[in-house]
C-alpha atoms as a PDB file:
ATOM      1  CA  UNK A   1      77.458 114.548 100.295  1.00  0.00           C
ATOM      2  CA  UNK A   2      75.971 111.587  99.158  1.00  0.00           C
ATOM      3  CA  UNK A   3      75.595 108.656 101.772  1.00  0.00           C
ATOM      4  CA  UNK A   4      76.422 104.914 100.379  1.00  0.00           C
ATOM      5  CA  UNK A   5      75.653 102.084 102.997  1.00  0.00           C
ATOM      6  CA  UNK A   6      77.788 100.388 104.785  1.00  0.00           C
ATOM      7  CA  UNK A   7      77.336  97.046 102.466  1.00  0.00           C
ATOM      8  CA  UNK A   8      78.362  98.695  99.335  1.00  0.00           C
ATOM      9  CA  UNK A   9      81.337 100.163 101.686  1.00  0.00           C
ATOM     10  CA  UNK A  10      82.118  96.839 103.079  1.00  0.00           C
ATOM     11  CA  UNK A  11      81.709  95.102  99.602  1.00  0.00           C
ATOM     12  CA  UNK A  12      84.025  97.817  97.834  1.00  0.00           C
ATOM     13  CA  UNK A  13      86.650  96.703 100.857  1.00  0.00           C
ATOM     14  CA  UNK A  14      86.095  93.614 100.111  1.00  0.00           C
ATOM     15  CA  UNK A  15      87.033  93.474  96.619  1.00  0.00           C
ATOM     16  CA  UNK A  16      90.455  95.838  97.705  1.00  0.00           C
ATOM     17  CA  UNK A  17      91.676  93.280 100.028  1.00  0.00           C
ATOM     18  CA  UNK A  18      90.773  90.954  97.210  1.00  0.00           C
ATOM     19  CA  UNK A  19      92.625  92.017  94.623  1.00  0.00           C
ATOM     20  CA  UNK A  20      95.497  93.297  96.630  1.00  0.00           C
ATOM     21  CA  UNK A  21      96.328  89.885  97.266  1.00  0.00           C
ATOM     22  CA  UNK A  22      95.437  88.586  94.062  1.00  0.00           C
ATOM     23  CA  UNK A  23      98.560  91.102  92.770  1.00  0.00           C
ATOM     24  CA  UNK A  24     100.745  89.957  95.516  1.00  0.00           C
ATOM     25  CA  UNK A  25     100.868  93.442  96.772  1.00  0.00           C
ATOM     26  CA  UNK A  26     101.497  92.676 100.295  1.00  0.00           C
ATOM     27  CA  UNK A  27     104.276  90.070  99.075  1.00  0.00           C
ATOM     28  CA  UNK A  28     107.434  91.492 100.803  1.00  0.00           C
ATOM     29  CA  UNK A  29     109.204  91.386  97.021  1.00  0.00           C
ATOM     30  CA  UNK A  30     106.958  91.687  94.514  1.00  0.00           C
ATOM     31  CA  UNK A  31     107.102  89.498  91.271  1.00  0.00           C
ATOM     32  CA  UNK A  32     110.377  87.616  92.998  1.00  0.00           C
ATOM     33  CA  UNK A  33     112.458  90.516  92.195  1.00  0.00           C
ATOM     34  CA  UNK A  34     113.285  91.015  95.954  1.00  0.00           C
ATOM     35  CA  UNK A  35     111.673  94.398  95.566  1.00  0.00           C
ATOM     36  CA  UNK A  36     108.940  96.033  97.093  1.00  0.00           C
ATOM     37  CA  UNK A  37     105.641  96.893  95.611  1.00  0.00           C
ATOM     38  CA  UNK A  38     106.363 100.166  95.924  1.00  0.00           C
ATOM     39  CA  UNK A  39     110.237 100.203  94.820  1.00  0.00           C
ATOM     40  CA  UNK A  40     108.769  98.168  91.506  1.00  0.00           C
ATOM     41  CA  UNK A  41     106.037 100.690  90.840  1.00  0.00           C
ATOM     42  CA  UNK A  42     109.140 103.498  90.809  1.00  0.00           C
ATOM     43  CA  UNK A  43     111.244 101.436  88.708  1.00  0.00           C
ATOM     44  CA  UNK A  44     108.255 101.113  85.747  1.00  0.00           C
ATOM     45  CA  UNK A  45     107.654 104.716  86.149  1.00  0.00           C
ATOM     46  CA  UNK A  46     111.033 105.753  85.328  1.00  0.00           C
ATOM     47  CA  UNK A  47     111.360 102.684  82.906  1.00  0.00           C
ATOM     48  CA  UNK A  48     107.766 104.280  81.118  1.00  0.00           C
ATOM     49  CA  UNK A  49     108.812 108.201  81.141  1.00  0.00           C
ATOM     50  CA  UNK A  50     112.684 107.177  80.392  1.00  0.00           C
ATOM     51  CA  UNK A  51     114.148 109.822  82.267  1.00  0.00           C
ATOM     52  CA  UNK A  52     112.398 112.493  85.094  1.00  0.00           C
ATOM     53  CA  UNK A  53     113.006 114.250  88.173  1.00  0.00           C
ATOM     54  CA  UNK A  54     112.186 112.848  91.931  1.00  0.00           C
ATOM     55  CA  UNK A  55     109.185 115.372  91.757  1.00  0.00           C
ATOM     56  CA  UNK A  56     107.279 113.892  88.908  1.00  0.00           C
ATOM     57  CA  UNK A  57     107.799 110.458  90.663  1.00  0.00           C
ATOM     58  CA  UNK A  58     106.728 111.520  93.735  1.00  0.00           C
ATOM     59  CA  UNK A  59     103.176 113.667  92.027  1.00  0.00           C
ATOM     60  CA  UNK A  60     102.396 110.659  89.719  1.00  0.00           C
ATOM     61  CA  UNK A  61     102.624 107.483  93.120  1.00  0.00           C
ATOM     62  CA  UNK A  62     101.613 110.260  95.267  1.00  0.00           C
ATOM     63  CA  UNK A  63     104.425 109.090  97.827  1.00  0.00           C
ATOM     64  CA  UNK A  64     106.235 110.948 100.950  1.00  0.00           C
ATOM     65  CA  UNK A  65     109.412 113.014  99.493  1.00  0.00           C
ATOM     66  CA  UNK A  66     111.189 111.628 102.242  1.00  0.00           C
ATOM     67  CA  UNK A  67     110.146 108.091 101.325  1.00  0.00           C
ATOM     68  CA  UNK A  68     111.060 108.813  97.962  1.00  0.00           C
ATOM     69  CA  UNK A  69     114.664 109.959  98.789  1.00  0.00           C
ATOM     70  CA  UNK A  70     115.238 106.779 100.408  1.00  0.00           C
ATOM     71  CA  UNK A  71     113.996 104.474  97.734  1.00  0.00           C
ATOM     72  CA  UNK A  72     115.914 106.813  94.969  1.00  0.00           C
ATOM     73  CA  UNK A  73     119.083 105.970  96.755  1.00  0.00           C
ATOM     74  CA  UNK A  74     118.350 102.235  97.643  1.00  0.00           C
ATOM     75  CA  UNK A  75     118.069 101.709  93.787  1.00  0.00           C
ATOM     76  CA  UNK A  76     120.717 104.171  92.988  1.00  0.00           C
ATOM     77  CA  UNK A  77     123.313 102.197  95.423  1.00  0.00           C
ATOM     78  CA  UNK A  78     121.907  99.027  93.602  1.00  0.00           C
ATOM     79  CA  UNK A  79     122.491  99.817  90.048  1.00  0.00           C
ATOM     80  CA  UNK A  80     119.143 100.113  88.815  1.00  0.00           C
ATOM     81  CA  UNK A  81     119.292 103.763  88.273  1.00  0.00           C
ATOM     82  CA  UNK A  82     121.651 106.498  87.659  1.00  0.00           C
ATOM     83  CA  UNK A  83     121.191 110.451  88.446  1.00  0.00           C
ATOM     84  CA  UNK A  84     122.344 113.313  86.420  1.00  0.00           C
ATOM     85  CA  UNK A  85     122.728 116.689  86.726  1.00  0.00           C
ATOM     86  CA  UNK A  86     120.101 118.584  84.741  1.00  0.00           C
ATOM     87  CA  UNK A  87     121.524 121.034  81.188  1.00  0.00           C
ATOM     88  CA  UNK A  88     118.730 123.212  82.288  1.00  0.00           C
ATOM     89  CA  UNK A  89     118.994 123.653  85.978  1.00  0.00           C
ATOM     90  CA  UNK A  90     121.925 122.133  88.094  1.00  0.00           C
ATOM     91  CA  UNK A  91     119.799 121.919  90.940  1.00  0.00           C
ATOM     92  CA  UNK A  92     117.761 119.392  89.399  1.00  0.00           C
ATOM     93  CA  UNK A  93     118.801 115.646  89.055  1.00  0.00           C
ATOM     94  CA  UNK A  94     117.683 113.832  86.124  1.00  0.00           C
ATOM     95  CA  UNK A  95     117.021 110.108  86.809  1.00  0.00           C
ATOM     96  CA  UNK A  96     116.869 106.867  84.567  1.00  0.00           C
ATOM     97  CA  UNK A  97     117.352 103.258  84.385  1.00  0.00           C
ATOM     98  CA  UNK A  98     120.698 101.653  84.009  1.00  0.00           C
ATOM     99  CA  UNK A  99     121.089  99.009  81.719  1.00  0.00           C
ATOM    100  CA  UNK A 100     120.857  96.090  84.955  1.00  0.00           C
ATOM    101  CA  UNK A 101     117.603  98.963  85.477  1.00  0.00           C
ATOM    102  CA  UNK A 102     116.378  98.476  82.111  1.00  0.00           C
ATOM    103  CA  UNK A 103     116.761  94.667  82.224  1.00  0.00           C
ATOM    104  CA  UNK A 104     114.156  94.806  85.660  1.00  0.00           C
ATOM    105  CA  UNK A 105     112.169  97.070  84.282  1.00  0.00           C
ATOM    106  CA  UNK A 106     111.286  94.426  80.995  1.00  0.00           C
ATOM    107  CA  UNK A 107     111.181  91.509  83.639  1.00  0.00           C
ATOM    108  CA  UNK A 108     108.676  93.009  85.767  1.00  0.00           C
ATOM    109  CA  UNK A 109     106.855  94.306  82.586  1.00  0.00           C
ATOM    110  CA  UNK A 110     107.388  90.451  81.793  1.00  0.00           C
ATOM    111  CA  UNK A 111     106.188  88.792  84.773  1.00  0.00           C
ATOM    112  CA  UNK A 112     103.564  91.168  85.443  1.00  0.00           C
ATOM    113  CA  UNK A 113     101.670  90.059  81.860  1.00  0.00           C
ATOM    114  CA  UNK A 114     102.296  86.349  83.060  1.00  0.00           C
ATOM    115  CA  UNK A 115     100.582  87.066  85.986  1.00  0.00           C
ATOM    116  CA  UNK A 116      97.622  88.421  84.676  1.00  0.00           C
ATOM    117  CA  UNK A 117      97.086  85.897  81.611  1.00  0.00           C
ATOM    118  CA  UNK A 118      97.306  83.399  84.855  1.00  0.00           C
ATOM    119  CA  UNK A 119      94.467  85.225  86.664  1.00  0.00           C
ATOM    120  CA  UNK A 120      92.798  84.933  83.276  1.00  0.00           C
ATOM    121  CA  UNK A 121      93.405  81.786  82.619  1.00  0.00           C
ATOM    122  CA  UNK A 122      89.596  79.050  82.426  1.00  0.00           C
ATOM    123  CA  UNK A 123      88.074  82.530  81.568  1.00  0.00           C
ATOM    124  CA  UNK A 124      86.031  83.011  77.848  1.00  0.00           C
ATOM    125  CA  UNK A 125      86.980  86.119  75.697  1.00  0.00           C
ATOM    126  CA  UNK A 126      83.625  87.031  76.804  1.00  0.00           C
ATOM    127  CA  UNK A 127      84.401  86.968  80.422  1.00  0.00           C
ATOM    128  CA  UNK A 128      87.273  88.616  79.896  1.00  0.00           C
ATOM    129  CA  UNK A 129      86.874  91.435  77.815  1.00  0.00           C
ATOM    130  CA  UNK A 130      83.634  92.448  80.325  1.00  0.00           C
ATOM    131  CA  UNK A 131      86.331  92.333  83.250  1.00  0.00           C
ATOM    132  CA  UNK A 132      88.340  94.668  81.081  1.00  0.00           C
ATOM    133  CA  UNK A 133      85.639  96.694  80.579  1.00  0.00           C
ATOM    134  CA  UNK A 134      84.293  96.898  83.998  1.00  0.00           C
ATOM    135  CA  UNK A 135      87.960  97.429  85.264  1.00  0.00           C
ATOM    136  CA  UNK A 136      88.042 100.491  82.097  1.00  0.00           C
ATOM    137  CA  UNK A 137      84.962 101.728  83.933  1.00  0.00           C
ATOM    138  CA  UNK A 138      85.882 102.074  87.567  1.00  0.00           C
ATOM    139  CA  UNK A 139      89.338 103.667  86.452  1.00  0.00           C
ATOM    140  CA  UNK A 140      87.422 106.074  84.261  1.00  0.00           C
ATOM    141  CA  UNK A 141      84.327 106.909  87.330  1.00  0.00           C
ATOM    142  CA  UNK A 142      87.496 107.663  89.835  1.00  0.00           C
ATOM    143  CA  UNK A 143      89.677 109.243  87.620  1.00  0.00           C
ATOM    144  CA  UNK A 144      87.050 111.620  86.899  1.00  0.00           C
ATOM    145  CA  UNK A 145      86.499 112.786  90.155  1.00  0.00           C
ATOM    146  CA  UNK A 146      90.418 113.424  91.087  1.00  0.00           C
ATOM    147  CA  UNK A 147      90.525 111.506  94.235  1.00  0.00           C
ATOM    148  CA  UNK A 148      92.344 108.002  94.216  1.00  0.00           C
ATOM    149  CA  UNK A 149      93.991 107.314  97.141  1.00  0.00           C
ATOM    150  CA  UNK A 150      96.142 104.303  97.274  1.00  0.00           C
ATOM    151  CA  UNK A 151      95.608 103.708 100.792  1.00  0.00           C
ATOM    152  CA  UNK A 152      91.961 102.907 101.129  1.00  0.00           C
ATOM    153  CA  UNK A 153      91.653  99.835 102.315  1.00  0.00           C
END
């Protein structure tokens, strides 16, 4: 196992805590939608594959079934999305957005491009495009190695 000093592991924390709170992560409702973080995140998932099952949700954010369940039903009970029995397998419910889901879904994909030409914003295309490319990077180096966690803070 390789070793990496604890300054590289303190600056990587650092830059988590950082940019958590630059995306308002912690914010109890995330992009004033009066959802959380994590009920947004399943909302653009379902908006982005259109229709799935709880178990894709749940392998793609890597969350707790359980915790799943719950959020399923808070935005089922809310409107946002709508379950239906599978053709292929009545045990399986197939979920997507309602049309009041739909219209969140844009607004957060809305708000969340407004927040990030904001962060850009006093930045050349220079600066910006080596973010990009730094940010293409670090995705691509983790990625590879099959072990994001979301909780490493």
């Amino acid at each position: 196992m390789m070793k990496i000093n604890k300054s590289t592991i303190a600056d990587i924390r650092k830059f988590n805590r950082f940019y958590t709170n630059v995306l308002g992560v912690l914010d109890k409702h995330i992009l004033d939608t009066g959802y959380s973080f994590t009920e947004a995140r399943v909302i653009l998932e379902i908006g982005l594959m259109e229709q799935c099952i709880a178990n894709n949700l749940v392998d793609k954010l890597e969350i707790d079934r359980s915790y799943m369940s719950r959020i399923i039903t808070k935005l089922s009970k809310d409107g946002l999305i709508i379950k239906e029995n599978s053709t292929l397998d009545n045990r399986t419910s197939l979920i997507r957005l309602t049309p009041e889901g739909i219209t969140l879904f844009n607004q957060l994909n809305e708000r969340s491009d407004e927040q990030l030409v904001r962060l850009f914003q006093g930045l050349s295309q220079n600066e910006i495009k080596e973010i990009h490319a730094s940010m293409l990077f670090i995705q691509e180096k983790l990625d590879s190695l099959g072990r994001i966690k979301d909780d490493t803070f």
